[in-house]
Protein backbone atom coordinates (compact mmCIF):
# COMPACT_ATOMS: atom_id res chain seq x y z
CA UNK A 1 -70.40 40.49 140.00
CA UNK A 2 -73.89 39.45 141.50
CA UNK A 3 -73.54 38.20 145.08
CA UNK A 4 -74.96 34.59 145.73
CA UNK A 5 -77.13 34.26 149.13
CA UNK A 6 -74.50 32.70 152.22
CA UNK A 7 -75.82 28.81 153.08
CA UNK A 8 -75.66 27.99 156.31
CA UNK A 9 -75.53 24.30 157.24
CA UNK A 10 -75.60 21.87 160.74
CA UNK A 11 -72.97 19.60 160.06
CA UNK A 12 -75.14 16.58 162.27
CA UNK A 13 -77.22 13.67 162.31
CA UNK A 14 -78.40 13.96 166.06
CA UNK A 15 -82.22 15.27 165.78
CA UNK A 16 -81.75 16.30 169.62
CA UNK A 17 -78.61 18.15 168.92
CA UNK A 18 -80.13 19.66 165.73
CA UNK A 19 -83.33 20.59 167.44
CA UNK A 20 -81.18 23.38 169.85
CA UNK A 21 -80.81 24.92 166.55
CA UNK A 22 -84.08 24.37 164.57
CA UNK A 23 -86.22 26.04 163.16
CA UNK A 24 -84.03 29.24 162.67
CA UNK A 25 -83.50 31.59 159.79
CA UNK A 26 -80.18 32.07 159.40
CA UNK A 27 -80.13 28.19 158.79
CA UNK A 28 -80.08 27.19 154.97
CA UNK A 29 -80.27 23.25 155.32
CA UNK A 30 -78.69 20.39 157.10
CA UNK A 31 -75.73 18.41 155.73
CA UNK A 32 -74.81 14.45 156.60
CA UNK A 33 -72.86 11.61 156.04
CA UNK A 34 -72.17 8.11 156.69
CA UNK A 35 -69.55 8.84 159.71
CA UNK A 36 -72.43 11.18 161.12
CA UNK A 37 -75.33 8.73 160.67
CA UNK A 38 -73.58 5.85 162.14
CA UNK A 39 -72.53 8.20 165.27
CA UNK A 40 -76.22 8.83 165.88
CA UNK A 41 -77.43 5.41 165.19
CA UNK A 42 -79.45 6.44 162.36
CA UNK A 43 -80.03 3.50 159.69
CA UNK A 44 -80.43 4.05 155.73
CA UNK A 45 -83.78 2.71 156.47
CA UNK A 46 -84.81 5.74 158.85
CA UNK A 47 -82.61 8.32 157.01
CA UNK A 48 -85.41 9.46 155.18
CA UNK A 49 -87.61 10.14 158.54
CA UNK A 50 -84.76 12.17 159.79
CA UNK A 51 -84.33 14.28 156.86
CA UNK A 52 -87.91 15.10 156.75
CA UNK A 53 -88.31 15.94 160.09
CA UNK A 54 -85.37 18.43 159.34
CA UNK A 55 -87.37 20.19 156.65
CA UNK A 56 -90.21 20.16 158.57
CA UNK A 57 -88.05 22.16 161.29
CA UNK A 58 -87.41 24.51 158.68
CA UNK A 59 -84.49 23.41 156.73
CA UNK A 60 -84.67 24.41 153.53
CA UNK A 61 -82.23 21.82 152.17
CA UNK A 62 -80.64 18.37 153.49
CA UNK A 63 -77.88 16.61 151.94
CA UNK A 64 -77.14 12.61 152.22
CA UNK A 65 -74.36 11.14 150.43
CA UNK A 66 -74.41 7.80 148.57
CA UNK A 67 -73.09 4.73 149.58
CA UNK A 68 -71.41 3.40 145.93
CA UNK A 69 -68.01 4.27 143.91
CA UNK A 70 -69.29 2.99 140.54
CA UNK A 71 -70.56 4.95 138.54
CA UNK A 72 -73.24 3.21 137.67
CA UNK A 73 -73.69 2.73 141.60
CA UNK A 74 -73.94 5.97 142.47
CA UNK A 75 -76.29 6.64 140.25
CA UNK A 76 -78.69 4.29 141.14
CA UNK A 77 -77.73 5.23 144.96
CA UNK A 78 -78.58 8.37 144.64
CA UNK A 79 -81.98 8.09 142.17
CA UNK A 80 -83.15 5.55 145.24
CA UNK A 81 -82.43 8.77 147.75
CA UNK A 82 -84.13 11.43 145.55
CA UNK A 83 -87.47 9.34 145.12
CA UNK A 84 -87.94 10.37 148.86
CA UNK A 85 -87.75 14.01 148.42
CA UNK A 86 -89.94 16.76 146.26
CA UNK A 87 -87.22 18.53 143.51
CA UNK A 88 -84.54 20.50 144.96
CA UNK A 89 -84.69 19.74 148.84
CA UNK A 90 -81.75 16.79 148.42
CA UNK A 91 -78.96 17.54 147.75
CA UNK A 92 -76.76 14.31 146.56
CA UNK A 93 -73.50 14.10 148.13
CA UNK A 94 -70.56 12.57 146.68
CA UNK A 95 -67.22 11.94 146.75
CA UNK A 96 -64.80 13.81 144.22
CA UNK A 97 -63.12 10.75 142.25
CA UNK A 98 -63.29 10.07 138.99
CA UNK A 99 -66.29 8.09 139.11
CA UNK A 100 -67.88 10.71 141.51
CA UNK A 101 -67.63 13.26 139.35
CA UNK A 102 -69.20 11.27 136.23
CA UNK A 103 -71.77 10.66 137.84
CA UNK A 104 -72.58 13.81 139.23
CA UNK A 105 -72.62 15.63 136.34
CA UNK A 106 -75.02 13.78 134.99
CA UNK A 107 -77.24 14.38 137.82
CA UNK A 108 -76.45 18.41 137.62
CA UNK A 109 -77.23 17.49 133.84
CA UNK A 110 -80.94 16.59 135.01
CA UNK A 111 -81.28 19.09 137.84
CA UNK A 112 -80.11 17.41 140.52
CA UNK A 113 -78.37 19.24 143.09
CA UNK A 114 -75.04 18.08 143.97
CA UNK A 115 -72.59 18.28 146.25
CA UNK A 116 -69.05 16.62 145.62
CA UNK A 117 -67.50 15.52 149.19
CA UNK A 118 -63.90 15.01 150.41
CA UNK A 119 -62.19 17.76 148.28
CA UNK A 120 -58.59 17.73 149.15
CA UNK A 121 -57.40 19.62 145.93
CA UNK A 122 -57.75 23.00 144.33
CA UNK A 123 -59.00 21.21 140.51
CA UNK A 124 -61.33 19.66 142.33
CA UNK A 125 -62.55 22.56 142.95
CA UNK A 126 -62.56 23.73 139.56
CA UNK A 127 -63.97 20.51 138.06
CA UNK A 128 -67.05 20.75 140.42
CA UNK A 129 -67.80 24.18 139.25
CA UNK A 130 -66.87 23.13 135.50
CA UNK A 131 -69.59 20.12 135.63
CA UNK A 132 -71.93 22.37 137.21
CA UNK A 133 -72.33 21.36 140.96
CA UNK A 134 -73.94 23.31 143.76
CA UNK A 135 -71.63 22.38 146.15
CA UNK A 136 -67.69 21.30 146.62
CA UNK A 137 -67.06 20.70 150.30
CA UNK A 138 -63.35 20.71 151.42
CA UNK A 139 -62.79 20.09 155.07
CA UNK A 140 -60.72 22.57 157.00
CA UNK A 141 -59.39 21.03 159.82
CA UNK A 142 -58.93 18.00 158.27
CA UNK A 143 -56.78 19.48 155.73
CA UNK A 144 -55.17 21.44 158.79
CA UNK A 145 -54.56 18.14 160.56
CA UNK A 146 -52.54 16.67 157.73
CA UNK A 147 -50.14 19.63 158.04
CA UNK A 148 -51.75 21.67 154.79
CA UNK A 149 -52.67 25.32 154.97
CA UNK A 150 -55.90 25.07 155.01
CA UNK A 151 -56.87 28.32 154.55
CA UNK A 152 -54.74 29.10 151.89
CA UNK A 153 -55.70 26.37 150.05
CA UNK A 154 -59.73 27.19 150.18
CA UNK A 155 -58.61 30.46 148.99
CA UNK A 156 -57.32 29.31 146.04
CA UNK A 157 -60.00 27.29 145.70
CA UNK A 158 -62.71 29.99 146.42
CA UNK A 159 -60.92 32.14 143.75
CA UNK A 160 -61.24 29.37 141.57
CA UNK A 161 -64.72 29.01 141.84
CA UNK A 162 -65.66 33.00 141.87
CA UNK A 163 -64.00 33.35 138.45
CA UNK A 164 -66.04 30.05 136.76
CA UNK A 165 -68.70 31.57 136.05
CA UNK A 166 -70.61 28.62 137.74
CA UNK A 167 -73.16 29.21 140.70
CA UNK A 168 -70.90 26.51 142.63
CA UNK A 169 -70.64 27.62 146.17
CA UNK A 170 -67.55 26.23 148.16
CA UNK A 171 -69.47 24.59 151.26
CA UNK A 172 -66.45 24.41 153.56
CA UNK A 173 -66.75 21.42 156.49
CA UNK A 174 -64.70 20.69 159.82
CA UNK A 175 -64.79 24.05 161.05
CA UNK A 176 -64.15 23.72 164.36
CA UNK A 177 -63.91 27.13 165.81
CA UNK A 178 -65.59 31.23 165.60
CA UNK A 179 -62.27 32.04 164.55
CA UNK A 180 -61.89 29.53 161.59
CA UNK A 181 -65.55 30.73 160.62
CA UNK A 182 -64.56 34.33 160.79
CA UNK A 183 -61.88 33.07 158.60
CA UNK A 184 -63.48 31.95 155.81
CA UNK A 185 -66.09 34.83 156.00
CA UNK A 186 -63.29 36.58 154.83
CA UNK A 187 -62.39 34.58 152.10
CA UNK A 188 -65.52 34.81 150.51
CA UNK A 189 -67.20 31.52 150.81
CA UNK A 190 -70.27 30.78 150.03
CA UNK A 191 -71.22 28.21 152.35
CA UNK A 192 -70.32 26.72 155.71
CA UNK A 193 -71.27 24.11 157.82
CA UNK A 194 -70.98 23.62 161.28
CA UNK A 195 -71.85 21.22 164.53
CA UNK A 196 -74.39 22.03 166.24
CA UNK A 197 -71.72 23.45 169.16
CA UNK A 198 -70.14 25.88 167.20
CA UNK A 199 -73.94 27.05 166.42
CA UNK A 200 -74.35 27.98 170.01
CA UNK A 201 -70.86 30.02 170.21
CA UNK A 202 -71.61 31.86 167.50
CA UNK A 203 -74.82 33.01 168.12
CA UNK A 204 -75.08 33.19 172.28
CA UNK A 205 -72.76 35.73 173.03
CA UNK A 206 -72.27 36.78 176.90
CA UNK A 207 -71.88 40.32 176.72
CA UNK A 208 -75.07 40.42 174.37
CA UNK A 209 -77.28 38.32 176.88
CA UNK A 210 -76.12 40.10 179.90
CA UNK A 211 -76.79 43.39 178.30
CA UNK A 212 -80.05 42.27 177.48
CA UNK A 213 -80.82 41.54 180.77
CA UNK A 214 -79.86 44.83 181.74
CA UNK A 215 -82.42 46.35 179.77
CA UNK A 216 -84.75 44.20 180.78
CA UNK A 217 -84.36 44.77 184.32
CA UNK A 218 -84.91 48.52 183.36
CA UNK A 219 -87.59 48.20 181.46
CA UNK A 220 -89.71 46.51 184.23
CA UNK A 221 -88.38 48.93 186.41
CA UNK A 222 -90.37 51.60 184.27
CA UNK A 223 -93.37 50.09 185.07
């Protein structure tokens, strides 16, 4: 089996918080959505800007969701989005109902890539990657919070997925901790995405920087 590239994603819509992250490499895109946009004040009028400015940072991919539950709706919801963006640097969000996933697939149908949102269940899971998505976000600690097993269920779902046949990546959300992202490391996902926080615990460690200053202080020592 052919291993897919890991995504990572900023889970943000705070351009200061996302800018003590951007540009780096190890960051694949930056995700959204209308709980995060309303937190940082941003407007579907200037969602656009702040997407751009994130590619322009060096995000290879953003993702917005749509604001309809029609079918029809989201369609049009999400067309309006895409005429913003060159091919391939949106990716449409949206919510895994019955409607959501009509719709979707006939965006996947066309090229679009998708990600459904708010995936609670393991056939979710399984439809995404049946209808051809990029994406199928379930939320971790939101699934913890309710009492679930989260991690056994993205399991099941990341098993799911491998053995589709799809490229549909699991792009797991609410991860709230290194040791929930160590986590599902192990299970295999093949996307995560995170707060800006969490970016800054994962990749400042103390013993690393302190050692590093170390050798610095040698090597100036050396002359």
């Amino acid at each position: 089996m052919t291993m897919q590239a890991f995504h990572l994603y900023l889970d943000s819509a705070d351009l200061a918080d996302l800018q003590t992250c951007l540009p780096h490499p190890a960051i694949h895109g930056v995700t959204t959505n209308p709980t995060l946009l309303r937190r940082a004040g941003i407007t579907r009028a200037t969602l656009p800007k702040l997407l751009h400015t994130c590619l322009k940072l060096g995000a290879r991919q953003v993702q917005a969701q749509v604001h309809a539950s029609d079918t029809d709706g989201i369609l049009a919801d999400a067309r309006t989005l895409l005429a913003e963006f060159n091919p391939g640097q949106l990716v449409v969000k949206i919510p895994a109902t019955r409607d959501g996933l009509r719709a979707g697939a006939e965006l996947s149908t066309a090229g679009v890539p998708v990600t459904y949102t708010a995936v609670y269940a393991a056939e979710q899971a399984h439809f995404a990657a049946q209808l051809g998505a990029a994406y199928a976000a379930p939320y971790l600690g939101r699934l913890e919070d309710s009492g679930v097993d989260g991690l056994a269920l993205i399991e099941q779902m990341q098993w799911l997925i491998a053995n589709s046949g799809a490229t549909t990546r699991l792009l797991v959300a609410s991860v709230r901790s290194r040791a929930a992202y160590l986590s599902l490391l192990d299970l295999g996902v093949g996307s995560i995405t995170i707060p800006p926080k969490l970016f800054t615990e994962l990749f400042d460690h103390t013993a690393t920087l302190d050692a590093e200053r170390g050798f610095l202080a040698d090597a100036a020592a050396l002359g």
